[in-house]
N, C-alpha and C. Protein backbone atom coordinates (compact mmCIF):
# COMPACT_ATOMS: atom_id res chain seq x y z
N UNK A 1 102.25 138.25 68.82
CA UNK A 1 103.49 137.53 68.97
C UNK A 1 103.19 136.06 69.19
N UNK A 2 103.39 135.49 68.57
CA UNK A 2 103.73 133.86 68.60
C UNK A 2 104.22 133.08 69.65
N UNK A 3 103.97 132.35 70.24
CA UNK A 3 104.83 131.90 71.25
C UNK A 3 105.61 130.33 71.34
N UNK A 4 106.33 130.49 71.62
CA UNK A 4 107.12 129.18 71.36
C UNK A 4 106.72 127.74 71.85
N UNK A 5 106.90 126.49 71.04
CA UNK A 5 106.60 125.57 71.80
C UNK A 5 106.54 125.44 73.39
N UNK A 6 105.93 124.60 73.67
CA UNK A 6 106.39 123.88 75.24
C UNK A 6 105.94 125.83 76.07
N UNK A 7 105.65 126.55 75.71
CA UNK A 7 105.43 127.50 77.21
C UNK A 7 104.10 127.30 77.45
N UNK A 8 103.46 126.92 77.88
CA UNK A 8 101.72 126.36 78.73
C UNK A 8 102.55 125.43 79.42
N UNK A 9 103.60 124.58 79.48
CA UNK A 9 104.08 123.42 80.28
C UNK A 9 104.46 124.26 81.37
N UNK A 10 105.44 125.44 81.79
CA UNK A 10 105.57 125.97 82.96
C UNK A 10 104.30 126.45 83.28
N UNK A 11 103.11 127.02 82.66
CA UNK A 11 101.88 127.62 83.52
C UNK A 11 100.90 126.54 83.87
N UNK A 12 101.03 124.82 83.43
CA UNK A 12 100.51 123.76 83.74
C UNK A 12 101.31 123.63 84.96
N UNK A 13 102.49 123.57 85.32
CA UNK A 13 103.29 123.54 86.23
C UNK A 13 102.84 124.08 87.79
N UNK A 14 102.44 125.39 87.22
CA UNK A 14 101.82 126.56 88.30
C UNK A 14 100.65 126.02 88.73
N UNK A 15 100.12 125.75 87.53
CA UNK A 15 98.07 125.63 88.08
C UNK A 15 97.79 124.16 88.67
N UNK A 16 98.71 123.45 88.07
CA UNK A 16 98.55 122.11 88.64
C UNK A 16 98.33 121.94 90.06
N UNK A 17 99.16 122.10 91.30
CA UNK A 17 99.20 122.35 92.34
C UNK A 17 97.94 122.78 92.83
N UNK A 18 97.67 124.30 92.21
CA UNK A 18 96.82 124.88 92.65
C UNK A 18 95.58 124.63 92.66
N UNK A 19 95.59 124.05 91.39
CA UNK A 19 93.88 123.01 91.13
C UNK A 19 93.90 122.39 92.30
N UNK A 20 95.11 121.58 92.59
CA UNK A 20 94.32 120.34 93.68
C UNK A 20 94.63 120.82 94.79
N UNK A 21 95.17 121.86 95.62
CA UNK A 21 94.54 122.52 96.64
C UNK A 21 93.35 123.11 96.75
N UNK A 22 92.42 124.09 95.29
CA UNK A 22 91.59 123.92 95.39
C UNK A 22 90.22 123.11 95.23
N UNK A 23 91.00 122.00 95.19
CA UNK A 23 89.64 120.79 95.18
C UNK A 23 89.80 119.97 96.54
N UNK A 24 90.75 120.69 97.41
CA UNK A 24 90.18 119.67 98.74
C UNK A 24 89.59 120.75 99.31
N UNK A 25 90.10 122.50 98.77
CA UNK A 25 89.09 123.40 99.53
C UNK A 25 87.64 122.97 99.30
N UNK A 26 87.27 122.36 97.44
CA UNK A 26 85.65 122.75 97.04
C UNK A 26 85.19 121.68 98.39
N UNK A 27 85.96 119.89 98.63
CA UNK A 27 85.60 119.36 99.07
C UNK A 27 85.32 119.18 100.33
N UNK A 28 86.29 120.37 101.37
CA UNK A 28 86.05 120.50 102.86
C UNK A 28 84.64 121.72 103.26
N UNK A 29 84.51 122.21 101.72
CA UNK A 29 83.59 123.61 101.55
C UNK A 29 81.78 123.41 102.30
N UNK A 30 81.40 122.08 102.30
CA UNK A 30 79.90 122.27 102.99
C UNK A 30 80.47 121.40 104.35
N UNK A 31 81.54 120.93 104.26
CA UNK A 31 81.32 120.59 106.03
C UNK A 31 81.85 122.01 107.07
N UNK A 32 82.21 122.93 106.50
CA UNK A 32 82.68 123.87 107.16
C UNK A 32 81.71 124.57 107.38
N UNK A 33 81.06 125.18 106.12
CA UNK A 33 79.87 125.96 105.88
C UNK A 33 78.70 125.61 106.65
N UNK A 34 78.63 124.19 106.63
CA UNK A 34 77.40 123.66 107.65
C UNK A 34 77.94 123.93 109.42
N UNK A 35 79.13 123.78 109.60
CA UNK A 35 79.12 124.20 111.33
C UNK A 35 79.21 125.35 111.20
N UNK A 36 79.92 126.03 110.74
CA UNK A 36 79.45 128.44 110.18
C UNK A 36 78.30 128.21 110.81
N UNK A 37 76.73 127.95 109.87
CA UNK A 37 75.86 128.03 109.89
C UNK A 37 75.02 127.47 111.06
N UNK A 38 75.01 126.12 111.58
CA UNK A 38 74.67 126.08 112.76
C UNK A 38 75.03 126.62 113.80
N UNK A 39 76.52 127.42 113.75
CA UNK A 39 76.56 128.45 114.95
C UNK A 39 75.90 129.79 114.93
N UNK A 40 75.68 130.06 113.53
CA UNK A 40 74.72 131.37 113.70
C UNK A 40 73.32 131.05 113.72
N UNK A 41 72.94 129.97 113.74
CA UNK A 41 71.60 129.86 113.85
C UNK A 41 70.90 129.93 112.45
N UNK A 42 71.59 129.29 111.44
CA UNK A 42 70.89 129.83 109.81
C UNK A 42 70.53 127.59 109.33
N UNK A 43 69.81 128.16 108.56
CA UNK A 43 69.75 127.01 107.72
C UNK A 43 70.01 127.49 106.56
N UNK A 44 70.48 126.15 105.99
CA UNK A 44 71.02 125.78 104.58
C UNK A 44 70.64 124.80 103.49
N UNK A 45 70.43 124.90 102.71
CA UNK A 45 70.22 123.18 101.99
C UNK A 45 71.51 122.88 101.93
N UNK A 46 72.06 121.25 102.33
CA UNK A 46 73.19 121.16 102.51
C UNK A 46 73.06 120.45 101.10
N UNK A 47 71.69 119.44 101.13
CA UNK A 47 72.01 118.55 99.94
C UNK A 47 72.66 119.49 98.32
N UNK A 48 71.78 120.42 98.21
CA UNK A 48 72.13 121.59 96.98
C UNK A 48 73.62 121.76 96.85
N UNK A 49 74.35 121.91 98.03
CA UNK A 49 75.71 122.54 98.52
C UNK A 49 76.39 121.74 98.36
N UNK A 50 76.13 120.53 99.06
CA UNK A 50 77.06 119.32 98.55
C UNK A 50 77.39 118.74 97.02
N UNK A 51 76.16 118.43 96.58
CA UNK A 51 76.26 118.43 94.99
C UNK A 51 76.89 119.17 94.72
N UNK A 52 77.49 120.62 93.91
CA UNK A 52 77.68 121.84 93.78
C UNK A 52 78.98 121.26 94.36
N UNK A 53 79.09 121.51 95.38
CA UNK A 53 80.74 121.27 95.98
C UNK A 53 81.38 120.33 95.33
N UNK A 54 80.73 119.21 95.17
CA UNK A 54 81.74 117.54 94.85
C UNK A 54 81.67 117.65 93.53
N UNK A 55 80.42 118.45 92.72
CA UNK A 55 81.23 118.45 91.29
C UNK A 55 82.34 119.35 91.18
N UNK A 56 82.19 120.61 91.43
CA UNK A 56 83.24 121.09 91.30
C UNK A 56 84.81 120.86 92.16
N UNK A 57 85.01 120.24 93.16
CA UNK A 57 85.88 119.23 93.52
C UNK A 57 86.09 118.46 92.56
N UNK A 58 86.05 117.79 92.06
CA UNK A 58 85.76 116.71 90.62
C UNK A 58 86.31 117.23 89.73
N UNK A 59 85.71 118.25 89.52
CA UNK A 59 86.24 119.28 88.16
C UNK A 59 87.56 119.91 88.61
N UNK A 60 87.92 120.04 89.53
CA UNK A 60 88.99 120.85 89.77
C UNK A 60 90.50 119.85 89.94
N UNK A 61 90.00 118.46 91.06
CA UNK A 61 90.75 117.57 90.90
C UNK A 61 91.29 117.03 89.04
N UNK A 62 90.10 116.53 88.84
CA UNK A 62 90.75 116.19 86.81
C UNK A 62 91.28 117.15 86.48
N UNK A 63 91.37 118.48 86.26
CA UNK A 63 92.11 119.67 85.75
C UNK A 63 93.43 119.68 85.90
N UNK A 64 93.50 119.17 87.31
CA UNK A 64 94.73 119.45 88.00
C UNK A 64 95.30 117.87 87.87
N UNK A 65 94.94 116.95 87.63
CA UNK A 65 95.54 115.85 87.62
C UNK A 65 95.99 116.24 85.44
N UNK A 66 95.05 116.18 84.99
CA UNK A 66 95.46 116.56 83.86
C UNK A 66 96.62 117.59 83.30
N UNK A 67 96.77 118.90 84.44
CA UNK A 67 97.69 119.89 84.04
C UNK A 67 99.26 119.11 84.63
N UNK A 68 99.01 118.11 85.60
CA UNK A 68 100.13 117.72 85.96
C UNK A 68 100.58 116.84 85.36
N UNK A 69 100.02 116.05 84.16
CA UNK A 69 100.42 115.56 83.41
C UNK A 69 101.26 116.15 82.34
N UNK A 70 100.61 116.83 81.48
CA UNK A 70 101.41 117.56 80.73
C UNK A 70 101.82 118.54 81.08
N UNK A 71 102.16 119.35 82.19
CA UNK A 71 103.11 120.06 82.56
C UNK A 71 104.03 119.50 83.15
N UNK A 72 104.47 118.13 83.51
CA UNK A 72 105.40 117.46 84.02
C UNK A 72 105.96 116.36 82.59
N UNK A 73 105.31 116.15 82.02
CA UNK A 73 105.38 114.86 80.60
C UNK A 73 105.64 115.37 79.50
N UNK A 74 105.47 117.27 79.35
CA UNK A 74 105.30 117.41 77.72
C UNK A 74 107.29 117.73 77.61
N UNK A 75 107.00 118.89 76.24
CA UNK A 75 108.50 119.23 76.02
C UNK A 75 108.68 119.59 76.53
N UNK A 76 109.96 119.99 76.68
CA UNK A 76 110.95 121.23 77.28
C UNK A 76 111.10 122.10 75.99
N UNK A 77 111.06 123.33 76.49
CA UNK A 77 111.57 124.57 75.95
C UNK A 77 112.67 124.69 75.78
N UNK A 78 113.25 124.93 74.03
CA UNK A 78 114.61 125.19 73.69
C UNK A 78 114.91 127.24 74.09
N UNK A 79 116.45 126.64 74.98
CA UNK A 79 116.73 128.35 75.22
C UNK A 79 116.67 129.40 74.04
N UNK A 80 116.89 129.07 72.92
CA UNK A 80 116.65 130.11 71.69
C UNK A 80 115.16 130.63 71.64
N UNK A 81 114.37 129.74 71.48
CA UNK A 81 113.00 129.86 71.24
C UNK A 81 113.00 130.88 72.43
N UNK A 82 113.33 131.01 73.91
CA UNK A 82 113.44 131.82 75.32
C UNK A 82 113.98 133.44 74.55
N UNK A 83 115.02 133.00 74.35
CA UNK A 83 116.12 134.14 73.67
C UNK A 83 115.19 135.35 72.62
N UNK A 84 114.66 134.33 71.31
CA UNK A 84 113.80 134.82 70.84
C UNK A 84 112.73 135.74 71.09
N UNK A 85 111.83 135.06 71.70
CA UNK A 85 110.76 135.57 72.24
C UNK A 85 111.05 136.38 73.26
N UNK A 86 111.76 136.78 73.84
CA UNK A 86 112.70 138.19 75.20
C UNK A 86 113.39 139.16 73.97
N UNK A 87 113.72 138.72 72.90
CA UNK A 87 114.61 139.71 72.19
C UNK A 87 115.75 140.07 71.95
N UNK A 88 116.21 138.54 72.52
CA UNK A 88 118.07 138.72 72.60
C UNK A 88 118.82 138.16 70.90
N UNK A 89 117.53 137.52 70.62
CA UNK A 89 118.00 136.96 69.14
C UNK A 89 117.54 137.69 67.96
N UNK A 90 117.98 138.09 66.95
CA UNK A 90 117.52 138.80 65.93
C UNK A 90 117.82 138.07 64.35
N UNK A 91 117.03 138.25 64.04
CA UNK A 91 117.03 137.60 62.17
C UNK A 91 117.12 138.75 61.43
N UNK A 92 118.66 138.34 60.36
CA UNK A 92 119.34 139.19 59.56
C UNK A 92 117.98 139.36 58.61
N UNK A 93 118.05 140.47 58.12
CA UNK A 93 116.80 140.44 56.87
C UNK A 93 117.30 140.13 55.60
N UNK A 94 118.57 139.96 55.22
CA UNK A 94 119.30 139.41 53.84
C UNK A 94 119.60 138.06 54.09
N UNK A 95 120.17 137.65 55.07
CA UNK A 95 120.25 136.16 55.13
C UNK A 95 119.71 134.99 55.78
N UNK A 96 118.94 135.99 56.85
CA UNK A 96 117.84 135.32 57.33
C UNK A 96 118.40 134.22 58.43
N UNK A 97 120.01 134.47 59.15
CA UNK A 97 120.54 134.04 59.51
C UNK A 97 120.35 134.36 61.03
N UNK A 98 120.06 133.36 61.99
CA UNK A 98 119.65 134.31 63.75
C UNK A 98 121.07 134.66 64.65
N UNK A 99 121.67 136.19 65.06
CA UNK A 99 122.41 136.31 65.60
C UNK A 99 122.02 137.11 66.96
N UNK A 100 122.61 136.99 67.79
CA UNK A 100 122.24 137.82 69.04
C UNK A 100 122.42 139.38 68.87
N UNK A 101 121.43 139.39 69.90
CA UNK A 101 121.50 141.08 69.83
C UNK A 101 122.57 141.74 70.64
N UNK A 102 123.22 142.71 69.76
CA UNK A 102 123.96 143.59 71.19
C UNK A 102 124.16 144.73 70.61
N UNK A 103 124.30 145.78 71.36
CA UNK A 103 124.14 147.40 71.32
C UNK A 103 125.09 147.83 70.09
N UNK A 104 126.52 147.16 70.45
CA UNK A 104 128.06 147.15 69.28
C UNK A 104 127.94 147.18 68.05
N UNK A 105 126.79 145.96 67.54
CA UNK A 105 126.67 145.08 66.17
C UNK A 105 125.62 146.00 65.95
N UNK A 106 126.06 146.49 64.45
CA UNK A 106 125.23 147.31 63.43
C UNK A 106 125.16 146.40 62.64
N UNK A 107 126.15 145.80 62.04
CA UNK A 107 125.89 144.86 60.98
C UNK A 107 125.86 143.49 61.14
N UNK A 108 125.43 142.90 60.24
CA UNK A 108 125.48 140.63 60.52
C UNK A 108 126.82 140.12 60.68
N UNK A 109 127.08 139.48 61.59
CA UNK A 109 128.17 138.70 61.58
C UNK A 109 128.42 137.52 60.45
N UNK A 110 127.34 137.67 59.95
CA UNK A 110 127.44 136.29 58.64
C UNK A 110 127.30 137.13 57.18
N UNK A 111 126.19 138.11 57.03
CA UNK A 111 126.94 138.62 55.45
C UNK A 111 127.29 139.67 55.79
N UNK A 112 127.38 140.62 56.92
CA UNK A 112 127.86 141.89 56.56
C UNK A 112 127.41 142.92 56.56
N UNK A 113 126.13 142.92 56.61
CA UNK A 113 125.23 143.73 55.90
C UNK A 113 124.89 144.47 57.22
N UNK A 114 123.98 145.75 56.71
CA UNK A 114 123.76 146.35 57.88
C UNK A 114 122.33 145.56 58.53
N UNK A 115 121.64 145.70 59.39
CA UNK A 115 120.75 145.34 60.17
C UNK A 115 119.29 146.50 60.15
C-alpha cells in the first residue's frame, strides 16, 4: 500500500521531541555513570565513555533538530489522501470517479454502474 504524501511529517513530529530528550540523556550518561561507579567501588574509562556519549548526543541532537524541521515545515496532509488510505473512499472501476464508501451504495453515484 502506498502511502500518501506528507505522513513521515506526523512521525517526525513524534521522534523529534524524543530525539532531543534523548540527547541530553546520551549527554548526562558518563557523569551519572561515573558517580554509579565510584560508589560501588568500580573503575571505568571515562575518557572511552565520554567520546561514545557526546557523539552520540550529537547524533541524536541533529536528528532531532532535523526531524523538527520537517515535521513542523513540510506539507500537510490532504483529508482524502486520510480517507483513502483508511478506506472510506473508493474508485468506481468504469469511471474512475472517487466516491465514499457506505454499506447502502451498490452502485456509483456518477455512472451508475454497479461497484
Amino acid at each position: 500500500m502506498e502511502l500518501p504524501k506528507g505522513t513521515m511529517t506526523g512521525l517526525m513530529k513524534v521522534l523529534a521531541p524524543l530525539l532531543m530528550w534523548m540527547s541530553v540523556g546520551w549527554f548526562a550518561y558518563p557523569y551519572l555513570i561515573g558517580d554509579i561507579a565510584s560508589a560501588a567501588g568500580e573503575t571505568i574509562d571515562m575518557d572511552e565513555l565520554k567520546l561514545f556519549s557526546f557523539i552520540m548526543a550529537g547524533v541524536c541532537l541533529g536528528l532531532g533538530i532535523m526531524f523538527l524541521a520537517l515535521g513542523f515545515g513540510g506539507k500537510k496532509v490532504d483529508e482524502n489522501d486520510f480517507k483513502r488510505m483508511t478506506g472510506e473512499l473508493v474508485i468506481c472501476k468504469h469511471c474512475k470517479k472517487e466516491i465514499e464508501k457506505d454499506i447502502t451504495i451498490i452502485t456509483c453515484t456518477q455512472c451508475g454502474k454497479y461497484l
